[in-house]
Protein backbone atom coordinates (compact mmCIF):
# COMPACT_ATOMS: atom_id res chain seq x y z
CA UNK A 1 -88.12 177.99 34.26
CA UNK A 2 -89.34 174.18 35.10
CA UNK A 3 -92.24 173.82 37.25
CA UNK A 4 -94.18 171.11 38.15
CA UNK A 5 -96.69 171.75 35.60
CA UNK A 6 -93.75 170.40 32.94
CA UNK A 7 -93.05 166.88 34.97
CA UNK A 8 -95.66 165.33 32.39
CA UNK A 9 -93.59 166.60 29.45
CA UNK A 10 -90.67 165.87 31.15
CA UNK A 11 -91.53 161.90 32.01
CA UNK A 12 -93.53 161.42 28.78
CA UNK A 13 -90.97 158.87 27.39
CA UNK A 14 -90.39 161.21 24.56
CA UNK A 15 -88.21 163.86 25.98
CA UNK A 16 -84.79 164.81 24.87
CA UNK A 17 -82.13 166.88 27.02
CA UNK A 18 -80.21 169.30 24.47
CA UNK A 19 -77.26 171.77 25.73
CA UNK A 20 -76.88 175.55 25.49
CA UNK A 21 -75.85 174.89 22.09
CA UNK A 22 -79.08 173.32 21.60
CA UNK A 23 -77.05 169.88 21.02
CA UNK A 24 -78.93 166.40 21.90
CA UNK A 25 -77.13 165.09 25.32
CA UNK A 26 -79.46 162.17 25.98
CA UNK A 27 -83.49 161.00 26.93
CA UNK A 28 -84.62 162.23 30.15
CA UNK A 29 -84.32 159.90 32.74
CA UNK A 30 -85.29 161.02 36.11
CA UNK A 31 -86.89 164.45 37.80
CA UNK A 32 -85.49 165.16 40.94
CA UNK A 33 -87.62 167.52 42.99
CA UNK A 34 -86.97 170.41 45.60
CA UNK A 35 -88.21 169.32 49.21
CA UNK A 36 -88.97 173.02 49.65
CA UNK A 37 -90.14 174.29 46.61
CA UNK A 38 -91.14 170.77 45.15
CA UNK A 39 -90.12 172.88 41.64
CA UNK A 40 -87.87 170.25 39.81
CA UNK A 41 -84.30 170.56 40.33
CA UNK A 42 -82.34 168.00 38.87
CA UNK A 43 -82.94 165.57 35.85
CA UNK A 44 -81.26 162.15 35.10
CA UNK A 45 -79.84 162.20 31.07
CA UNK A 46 -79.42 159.05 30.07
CA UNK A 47 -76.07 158.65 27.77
CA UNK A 48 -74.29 155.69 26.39
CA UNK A 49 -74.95 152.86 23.99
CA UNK A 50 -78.62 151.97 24.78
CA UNK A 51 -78.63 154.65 27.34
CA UNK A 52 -76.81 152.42 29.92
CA UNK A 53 -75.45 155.65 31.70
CA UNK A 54 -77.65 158.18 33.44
CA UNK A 55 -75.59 161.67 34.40
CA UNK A 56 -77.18 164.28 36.56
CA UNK A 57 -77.82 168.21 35.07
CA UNK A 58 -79.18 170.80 37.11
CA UNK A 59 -82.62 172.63 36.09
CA UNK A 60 -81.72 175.99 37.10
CA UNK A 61 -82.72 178.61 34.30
CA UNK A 62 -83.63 175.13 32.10
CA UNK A 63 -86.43 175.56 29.26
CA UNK A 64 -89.10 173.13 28.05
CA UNK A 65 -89.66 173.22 24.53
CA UNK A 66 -92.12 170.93 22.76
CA UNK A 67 -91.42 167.37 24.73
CA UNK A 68 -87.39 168.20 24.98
CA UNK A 69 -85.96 169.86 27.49
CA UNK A 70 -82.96 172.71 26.92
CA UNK A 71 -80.54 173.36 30.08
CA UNK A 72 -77.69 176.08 30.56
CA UNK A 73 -74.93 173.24 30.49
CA UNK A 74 -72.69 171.91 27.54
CA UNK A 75 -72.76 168.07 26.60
CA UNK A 76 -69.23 167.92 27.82
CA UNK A 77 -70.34 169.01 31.03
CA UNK A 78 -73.21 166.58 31.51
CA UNK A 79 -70.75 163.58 30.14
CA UNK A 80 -67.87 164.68 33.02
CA UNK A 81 -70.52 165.20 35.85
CA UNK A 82 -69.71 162.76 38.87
CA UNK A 83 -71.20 159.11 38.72
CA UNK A 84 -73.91 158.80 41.07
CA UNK A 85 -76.34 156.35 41.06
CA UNK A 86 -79.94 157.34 40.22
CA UNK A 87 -81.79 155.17 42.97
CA UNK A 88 -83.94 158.14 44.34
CA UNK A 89 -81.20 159.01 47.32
CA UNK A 90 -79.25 161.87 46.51
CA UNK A 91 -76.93 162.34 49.81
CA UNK A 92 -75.39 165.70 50.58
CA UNK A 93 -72.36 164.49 49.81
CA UNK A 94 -73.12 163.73 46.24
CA UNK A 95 -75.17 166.65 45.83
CA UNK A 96 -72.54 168.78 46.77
CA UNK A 97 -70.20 167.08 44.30
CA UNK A 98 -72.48 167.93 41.69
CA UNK A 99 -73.07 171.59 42.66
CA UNK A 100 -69.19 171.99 42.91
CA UNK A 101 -68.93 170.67 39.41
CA UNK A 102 -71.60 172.70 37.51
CA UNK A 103 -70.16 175.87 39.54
CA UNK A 104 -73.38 176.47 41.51
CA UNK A 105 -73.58 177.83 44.97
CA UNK A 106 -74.27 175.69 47.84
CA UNK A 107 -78.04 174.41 48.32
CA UNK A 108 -79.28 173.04 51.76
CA UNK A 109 -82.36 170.98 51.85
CA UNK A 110 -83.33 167.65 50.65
CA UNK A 111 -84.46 166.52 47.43
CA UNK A 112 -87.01 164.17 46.02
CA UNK A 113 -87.18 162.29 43.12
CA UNK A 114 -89.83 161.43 40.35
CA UNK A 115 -88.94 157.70 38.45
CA UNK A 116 -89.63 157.63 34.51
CA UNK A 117 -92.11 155.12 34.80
CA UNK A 118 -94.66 156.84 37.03
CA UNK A 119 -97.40 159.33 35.34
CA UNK A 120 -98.59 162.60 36.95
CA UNK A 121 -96.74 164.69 38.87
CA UNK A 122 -97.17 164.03 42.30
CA UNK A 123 -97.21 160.33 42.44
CA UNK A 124 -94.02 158.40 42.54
CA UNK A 125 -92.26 161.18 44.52
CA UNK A 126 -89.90 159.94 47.50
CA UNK A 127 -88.48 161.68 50.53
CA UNK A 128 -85.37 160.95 52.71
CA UNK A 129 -83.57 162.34 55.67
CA UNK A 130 -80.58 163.89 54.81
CA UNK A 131 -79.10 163.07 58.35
CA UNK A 132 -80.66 159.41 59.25
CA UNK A 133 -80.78 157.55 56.61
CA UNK A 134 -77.75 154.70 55.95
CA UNK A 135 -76.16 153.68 52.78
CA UNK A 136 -77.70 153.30 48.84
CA UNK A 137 -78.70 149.40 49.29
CA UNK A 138 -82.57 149.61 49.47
CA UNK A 139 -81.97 145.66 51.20
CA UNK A 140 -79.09 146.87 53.44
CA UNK A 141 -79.41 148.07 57.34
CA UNK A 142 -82.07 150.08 57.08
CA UNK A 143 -84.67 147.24 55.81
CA UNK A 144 -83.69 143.34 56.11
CA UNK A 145 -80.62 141.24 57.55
CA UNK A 146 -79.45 140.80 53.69
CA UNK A 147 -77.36 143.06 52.10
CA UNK A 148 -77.10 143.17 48.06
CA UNK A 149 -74.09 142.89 45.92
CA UNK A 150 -74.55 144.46 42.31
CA UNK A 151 -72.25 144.95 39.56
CA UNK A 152 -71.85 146.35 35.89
CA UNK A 153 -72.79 144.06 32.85
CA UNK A 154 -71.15 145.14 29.64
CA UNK A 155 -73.75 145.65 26.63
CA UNK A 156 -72.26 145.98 23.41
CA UNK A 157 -74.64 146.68 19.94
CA UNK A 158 -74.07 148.09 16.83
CA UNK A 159 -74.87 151.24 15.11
CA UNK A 160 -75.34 151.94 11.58
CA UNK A 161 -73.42 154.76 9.59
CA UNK A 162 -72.35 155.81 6.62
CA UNK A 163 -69.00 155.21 6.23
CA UNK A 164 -68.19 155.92 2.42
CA UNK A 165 -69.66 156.26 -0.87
CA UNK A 166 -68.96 154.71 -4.50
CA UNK A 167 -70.30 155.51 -7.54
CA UNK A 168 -69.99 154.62 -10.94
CA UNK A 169 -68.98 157.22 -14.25
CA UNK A 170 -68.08 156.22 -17.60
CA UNK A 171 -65.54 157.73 -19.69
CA UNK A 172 -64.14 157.48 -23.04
CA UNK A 173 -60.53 155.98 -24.08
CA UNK A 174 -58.76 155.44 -27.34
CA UNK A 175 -57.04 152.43 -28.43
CA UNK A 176 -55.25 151.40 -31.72
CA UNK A 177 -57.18 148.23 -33.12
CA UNK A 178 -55.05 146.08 -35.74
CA UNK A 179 -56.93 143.61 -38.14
CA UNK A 180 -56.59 141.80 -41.33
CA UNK A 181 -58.58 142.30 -44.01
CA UNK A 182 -57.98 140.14 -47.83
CA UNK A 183 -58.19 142.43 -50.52
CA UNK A 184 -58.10 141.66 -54.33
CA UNK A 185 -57.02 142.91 -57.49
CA UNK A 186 -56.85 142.37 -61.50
CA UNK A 187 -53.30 141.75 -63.25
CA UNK A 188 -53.02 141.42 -66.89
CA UNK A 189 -51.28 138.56 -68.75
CA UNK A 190 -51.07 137.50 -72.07
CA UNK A 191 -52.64 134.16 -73.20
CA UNK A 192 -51.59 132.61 -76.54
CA UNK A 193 -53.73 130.27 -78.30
CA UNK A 194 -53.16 128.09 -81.19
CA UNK A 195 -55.07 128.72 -84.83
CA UNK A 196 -57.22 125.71 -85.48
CA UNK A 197 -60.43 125.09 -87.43
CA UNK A 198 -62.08 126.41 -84.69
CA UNK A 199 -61.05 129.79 -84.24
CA UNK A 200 -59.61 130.00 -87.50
CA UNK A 201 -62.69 132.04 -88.92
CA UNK A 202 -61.84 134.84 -86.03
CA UNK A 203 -57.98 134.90 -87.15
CA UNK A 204 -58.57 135.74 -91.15
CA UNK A 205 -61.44 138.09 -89.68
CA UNK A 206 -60.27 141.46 -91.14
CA UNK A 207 -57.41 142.76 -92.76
CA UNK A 208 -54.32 140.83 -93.44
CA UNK A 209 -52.15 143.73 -92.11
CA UNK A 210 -52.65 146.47 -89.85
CA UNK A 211 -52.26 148.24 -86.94
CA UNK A 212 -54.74 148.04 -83.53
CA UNK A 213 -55.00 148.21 -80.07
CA UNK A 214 -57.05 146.45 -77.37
CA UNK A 215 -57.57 147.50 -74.22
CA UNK A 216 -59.04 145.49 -70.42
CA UNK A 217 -60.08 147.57 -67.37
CA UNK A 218 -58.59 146.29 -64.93
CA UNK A 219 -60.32 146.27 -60.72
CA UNK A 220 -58.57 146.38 -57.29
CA UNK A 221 -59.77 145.85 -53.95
CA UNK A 222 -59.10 148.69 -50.89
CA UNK A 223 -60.35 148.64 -46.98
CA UNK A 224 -62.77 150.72 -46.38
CA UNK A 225 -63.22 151.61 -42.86
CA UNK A 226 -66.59 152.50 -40.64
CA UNK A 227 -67.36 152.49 -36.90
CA UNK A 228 -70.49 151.85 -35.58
CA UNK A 229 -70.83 152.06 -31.60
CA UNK A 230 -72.45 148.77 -30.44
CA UNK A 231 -73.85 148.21 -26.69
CA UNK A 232 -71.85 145.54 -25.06
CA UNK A 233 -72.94 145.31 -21.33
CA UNK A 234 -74.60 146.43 -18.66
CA UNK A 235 -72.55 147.48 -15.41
CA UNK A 236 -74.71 148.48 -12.32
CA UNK A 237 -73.20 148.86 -8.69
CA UNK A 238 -74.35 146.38 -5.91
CA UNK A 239 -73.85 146.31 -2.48
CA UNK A 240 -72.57 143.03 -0.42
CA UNK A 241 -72.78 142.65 4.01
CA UNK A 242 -69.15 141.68 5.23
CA UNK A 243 -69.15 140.89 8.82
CA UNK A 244 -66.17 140.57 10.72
CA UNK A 245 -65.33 140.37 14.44
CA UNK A 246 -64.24 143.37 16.21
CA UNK A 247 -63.05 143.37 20.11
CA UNK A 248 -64.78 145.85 22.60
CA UNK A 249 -62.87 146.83 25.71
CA UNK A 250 -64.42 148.69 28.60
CA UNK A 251 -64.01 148.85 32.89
CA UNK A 252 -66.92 147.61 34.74
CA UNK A 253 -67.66 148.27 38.33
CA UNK A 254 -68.80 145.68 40.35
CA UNK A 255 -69.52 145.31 43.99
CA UNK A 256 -67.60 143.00 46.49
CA UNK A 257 -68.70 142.07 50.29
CA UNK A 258 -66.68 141.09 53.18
CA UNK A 259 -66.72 140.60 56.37
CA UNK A 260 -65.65 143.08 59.31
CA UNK A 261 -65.00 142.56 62.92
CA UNK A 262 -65.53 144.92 65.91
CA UNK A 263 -62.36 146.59 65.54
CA UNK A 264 -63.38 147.31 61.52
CA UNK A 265 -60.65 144.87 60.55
CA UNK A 266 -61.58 142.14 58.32
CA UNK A 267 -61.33 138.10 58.93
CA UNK A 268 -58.50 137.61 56.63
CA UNK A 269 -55.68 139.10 58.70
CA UNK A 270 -55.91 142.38 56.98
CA UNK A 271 -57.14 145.99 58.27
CA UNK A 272 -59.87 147.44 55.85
CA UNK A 273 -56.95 149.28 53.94
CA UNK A 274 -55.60 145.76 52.80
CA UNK A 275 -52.48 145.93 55.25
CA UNK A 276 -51.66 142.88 56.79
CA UNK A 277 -51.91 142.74 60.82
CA UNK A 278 -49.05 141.55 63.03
């Protein structure tokens, strides 16, 4: 159960809301506080790029653990509650809207609210009258003659994630490799020479007539092939930033003023539901 005594936690700037699956909704907002019991009763989650969005969850049966907070609701159900604005007036109306969508039983009573930037646990807190006070606009009827027109600005970042992965491996092929090598090789042939006084000692060298044989080696050339596995680069994967432009469409709300005469028509010759008057 959420007391009081967990507001600290609860505002510390650190804290986390996480469903009954124990999934991360959002950061805590803002602590809304039972008039009666003054025992926290709702918390703002804030959702949305940059946490632009703050949805109401109710604390009933909600646990504190560490600096995050744990309540009895899914995401889904946080995301889909009703858009209310967190300004620290939470009208029956809208309260009821909320208990009708988290299935709770009707709660009378008012509620009070403690902002994320105050500290401690009773200061900060604000009260209203469930029955006297008029409109959201902390500059409208109820304070000054001036009455303030706000609207939605659309924020747009980016967000990094990991969208693939590459990798390199190395693998072995086989190709046929041609190439042309010159080989060489010995061929006899007979040379004749002439007897002259030169060589004439060599010719009546031996016997006049008889019978002999001479002989020559002779040498040929072949391929011989050997493979020998030689580094011939280096391959490494590197990363490059691509930016291109992408188009974000979303609905903004913004606020528009006009003017109303006694009847509740407005000065342009139409009643308040836009239909022209006769």
């Amino acid at each position: 159960m959420i007391t009081q005594n967990n507001i600290d936690t609860l505002l510390s700037g650190r804290s986390h809301v996480l469903d009954s699956h124990g999934a991360k909704i959002g950061s805590v907002g803002q602590v809304y506080l039972d008039d009666q019991t003054g025992d926290p009763s709702w918390v703002t989650v804030k959702t949305g790029l940059f946490g632009t969005h703050e949805s109401f969850a109710p604390l009933q049966g909600a646990n504190v653990t560490g600096n995050d907070v744990t309540i009895g609701y899914t995401k889904d159900q946080v995301k889909d509650a009703p858009r209310i604005e967190s300004d620290g007036n939470l009208s029956p109306e809208e309260e009821d809207r909320l208990y009708r969508h988290y299935g709770i039983a009707g709660h009378t009573g008012t509620t009070d609210y403690t902002d994320t930037t105050t500290t401690g646990t009773t200061a900060g807190t604000t009260d209203y009258d469930r029955t006297g006070t008029v409109g959201h606009d902390t500059s409208g009827p109820t304070t000054d003659d001036a009455m303030t027109r706000s609207e939605e600005e659309l924020h747009v970042g980016t967000e990094r994630r990991q969208v693939g992965k590459a990798r390199l491996r190395k693998y072995v092929v086989t190709e046929n490799v041609t190439t042309t090598v010159p080989v060489s090789r010995e061929e006899v042939r007979i040379e004749r020479e002439p007897i002259t006084g030169t060589n004439v000692g060599d010719a009546l060298d031996g016997p006049a007539i008889s019978e002999e044989e001479h002989e020559v080696i002779l040498h040929a050339e072949r391929p011989v092939v050997e493979k020998e596995a030689v580094p011939v680069e280096r391959v490494r994967l590197d990363k490059e930033t691509v930016t291109e432009q992408q188009t974000v469409t979303d609905d903004v709300r913004k606020e528009k003023i006009e003017l109303l005469d006694a009847d509740g028509d407005t000065t342009d010759g139409t009643d308040r539901a836009g239909r022209h008057l006769q």
